[in-house]
Protein backbone atom coordinates (compact mmCIF):
# COMPACT_ATOMS: atom_id res chain seq x y z
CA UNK A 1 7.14 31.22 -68.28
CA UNK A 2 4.43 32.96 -66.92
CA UNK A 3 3.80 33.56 -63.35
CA UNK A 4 0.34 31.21 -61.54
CA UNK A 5 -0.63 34.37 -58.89
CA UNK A 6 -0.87 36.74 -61.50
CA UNK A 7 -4.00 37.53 -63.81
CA UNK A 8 -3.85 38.43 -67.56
CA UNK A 9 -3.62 41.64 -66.37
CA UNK A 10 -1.19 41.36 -64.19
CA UNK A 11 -3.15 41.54 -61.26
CA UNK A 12 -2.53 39.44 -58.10
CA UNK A 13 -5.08 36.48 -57.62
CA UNK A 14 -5.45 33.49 -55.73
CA UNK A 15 -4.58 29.96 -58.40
CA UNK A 16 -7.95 28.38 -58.92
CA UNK A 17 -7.64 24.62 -58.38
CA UNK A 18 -11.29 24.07 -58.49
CA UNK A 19 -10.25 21.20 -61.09
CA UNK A 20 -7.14 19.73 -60.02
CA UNK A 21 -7.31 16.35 -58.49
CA UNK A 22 -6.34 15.77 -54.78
CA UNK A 23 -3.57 13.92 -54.92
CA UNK A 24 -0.60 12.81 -52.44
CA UNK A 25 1.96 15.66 -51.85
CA UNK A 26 5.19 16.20 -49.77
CA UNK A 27 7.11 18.76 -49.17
CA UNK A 28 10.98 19.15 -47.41
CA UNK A 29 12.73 22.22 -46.40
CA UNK A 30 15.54 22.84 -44.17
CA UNK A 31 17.66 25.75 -42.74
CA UNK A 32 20.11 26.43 -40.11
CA UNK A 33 20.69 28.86 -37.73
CA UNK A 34 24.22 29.75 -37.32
CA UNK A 35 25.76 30.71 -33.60
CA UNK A 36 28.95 30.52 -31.76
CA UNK A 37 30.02 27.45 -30.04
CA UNK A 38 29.04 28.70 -26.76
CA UNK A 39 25.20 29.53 -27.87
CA UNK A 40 25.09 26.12 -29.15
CA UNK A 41 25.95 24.40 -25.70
CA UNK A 42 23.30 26.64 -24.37
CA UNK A 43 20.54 25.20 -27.08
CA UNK A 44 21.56 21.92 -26.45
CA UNK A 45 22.15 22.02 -22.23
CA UNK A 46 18.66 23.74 -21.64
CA UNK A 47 18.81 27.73 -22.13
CA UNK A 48 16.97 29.61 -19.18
CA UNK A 49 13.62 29.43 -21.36
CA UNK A 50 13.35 25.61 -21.57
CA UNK A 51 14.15 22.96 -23.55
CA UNK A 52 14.94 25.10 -26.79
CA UNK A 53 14.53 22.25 -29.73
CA UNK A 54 11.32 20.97 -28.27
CA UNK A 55 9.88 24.58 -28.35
CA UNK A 56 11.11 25.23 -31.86
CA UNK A 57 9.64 22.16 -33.11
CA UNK A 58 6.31 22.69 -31.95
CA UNK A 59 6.58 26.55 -33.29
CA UNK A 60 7.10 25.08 -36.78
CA UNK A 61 4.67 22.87 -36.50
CA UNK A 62 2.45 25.85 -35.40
CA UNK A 63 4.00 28.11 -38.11
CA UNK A 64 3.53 25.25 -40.94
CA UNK A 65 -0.31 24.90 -40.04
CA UNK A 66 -0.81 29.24 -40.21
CA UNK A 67 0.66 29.39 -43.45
CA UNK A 68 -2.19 30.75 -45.48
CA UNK A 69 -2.73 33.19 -42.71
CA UNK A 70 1.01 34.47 -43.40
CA UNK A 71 1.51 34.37 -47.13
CA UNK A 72 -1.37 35.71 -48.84
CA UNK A 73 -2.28 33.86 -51.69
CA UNK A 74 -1.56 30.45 -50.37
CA UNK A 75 -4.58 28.24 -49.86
CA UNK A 76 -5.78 26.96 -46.60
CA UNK A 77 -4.61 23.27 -46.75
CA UNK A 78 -5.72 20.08 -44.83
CA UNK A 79 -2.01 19.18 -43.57
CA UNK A 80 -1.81 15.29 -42.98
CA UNK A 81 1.60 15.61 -40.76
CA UNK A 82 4.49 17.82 -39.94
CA UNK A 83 7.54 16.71 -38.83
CA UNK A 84 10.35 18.65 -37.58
CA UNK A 85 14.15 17.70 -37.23
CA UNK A 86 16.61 20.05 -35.61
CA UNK A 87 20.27 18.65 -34.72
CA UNK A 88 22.90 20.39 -33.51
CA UNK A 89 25.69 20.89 -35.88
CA UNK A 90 29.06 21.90 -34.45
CA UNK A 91 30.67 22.02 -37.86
CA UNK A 92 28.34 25.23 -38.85
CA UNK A 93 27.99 25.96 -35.56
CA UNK A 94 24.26 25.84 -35.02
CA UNK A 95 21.25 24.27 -35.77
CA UNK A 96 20.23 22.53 -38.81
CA UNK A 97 16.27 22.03 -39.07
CA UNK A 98 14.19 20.05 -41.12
CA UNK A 99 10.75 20.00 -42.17
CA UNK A 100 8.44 17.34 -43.90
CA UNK A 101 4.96 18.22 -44.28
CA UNK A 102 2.45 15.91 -46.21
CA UNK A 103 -0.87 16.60 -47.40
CA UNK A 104 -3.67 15.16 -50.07
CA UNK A 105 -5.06 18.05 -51.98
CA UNK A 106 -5.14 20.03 -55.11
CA UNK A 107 -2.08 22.05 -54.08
CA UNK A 108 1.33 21.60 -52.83
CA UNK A 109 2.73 22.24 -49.24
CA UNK A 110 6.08 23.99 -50.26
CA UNK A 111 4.98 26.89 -48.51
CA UNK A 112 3.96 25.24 -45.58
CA UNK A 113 7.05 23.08 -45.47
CA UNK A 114 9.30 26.49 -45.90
CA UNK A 115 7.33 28.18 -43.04
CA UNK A 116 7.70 25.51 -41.07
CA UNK A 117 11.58 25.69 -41.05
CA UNK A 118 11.49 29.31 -40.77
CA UNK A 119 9.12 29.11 -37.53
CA UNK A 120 11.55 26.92 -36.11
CA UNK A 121 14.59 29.13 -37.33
CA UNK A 122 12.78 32.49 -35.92
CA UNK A 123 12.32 30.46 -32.44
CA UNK A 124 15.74 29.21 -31.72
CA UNK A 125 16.82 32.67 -32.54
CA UNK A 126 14.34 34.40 -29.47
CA UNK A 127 15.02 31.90 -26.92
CA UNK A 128 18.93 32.16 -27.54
CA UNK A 129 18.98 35.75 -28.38
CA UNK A 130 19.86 36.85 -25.20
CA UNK A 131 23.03 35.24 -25.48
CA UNK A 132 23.67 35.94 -28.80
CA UNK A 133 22.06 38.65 -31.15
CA UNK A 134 25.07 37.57 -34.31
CA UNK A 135 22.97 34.18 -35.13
CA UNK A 136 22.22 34.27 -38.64
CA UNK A 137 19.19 32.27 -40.27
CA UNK A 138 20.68 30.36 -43.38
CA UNK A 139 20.03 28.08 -46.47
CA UNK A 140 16.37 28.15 -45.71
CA UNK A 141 15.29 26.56 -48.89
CA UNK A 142 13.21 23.65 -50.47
CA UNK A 143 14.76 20.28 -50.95
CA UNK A 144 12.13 18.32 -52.56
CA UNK A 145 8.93 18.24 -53.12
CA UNK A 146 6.42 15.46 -54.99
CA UNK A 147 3.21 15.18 -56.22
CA UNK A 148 0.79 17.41 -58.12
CA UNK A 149 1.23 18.40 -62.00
CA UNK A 150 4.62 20.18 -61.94
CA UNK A 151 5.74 16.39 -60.33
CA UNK A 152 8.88 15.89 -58.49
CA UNK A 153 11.68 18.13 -57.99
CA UNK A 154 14.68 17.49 -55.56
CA UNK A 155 17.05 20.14 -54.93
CA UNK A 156 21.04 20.47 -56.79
């Protein structure tokens, strides 16, 4: 298997999909971020900084639409929607975040859909943090993704 961001000689590059058809993609990612009991009443009641979900949703979103501007070889991408989910968990105890971002283009939005949930993760961490400084981001990882000439894939 050879690697797309590398040249034939091995040199990093931007994919060319000059020739790919736009088509409809879709992209899901979660993570969690894992806190004591007490930290999670905090998220949930209101921490001093605000409502702490509603800020970490619109980071992601944020974070999702920035993407090529954080990962370097990622295209610029005309995002269609981003949705964020983050519940409370007490079985973890924490947060458990999801991200769903669409698009119809000649590349995917794994990356976007990733960053999204890691936006969200790195917010709920530094509006809780001074509670907690323990919380651990977790499972941050693609679930699924369709569309585009690799096709589907849905995470084991």
């Amino acid at each position: 298997m050879s690697l797309t961001h590398f040249d034939a000689a091995g040199q990093a590059h931007m994919v060319d999909v000059s020739d790919k058809p736009a088509t409809a993609r879709e992209a899901v990612a979660e993570g969690c971020v894992v806190m004591s009991p007490e930290t999670l009443a905090l998220a949930q009641g209101g921490a001093a900084k605000g409502d702490v979900l509603g800020v970490a949703r619109l980071a992601g979103i944020m974070g999702a639409k920035r993407t090529a501007d954080l990962i370097p070889l990622c295209h610029p991408l005309p995002i269609t929607r981003v949705a964020l989910d983050l519940v409370a968990d007490e079985a973890l105890p924490g947060i458990r975040i999801t991200a769903t971002v669409r698009t119809s283009g000649q590349t995917g939005v794994e990356m976007e859909a990733l960053t999204a949930v890691t936006t969200a993760c790195l917010t709920v961490y530094d509006m809780l943090k001074a509670a907690e400084k323990g919380m651990r981001l977790e499972n941050i990882r693609l679930l699924r993704k369709s569309g585009g000439k690799s096709g589907d894939y849905v995470a084991e």
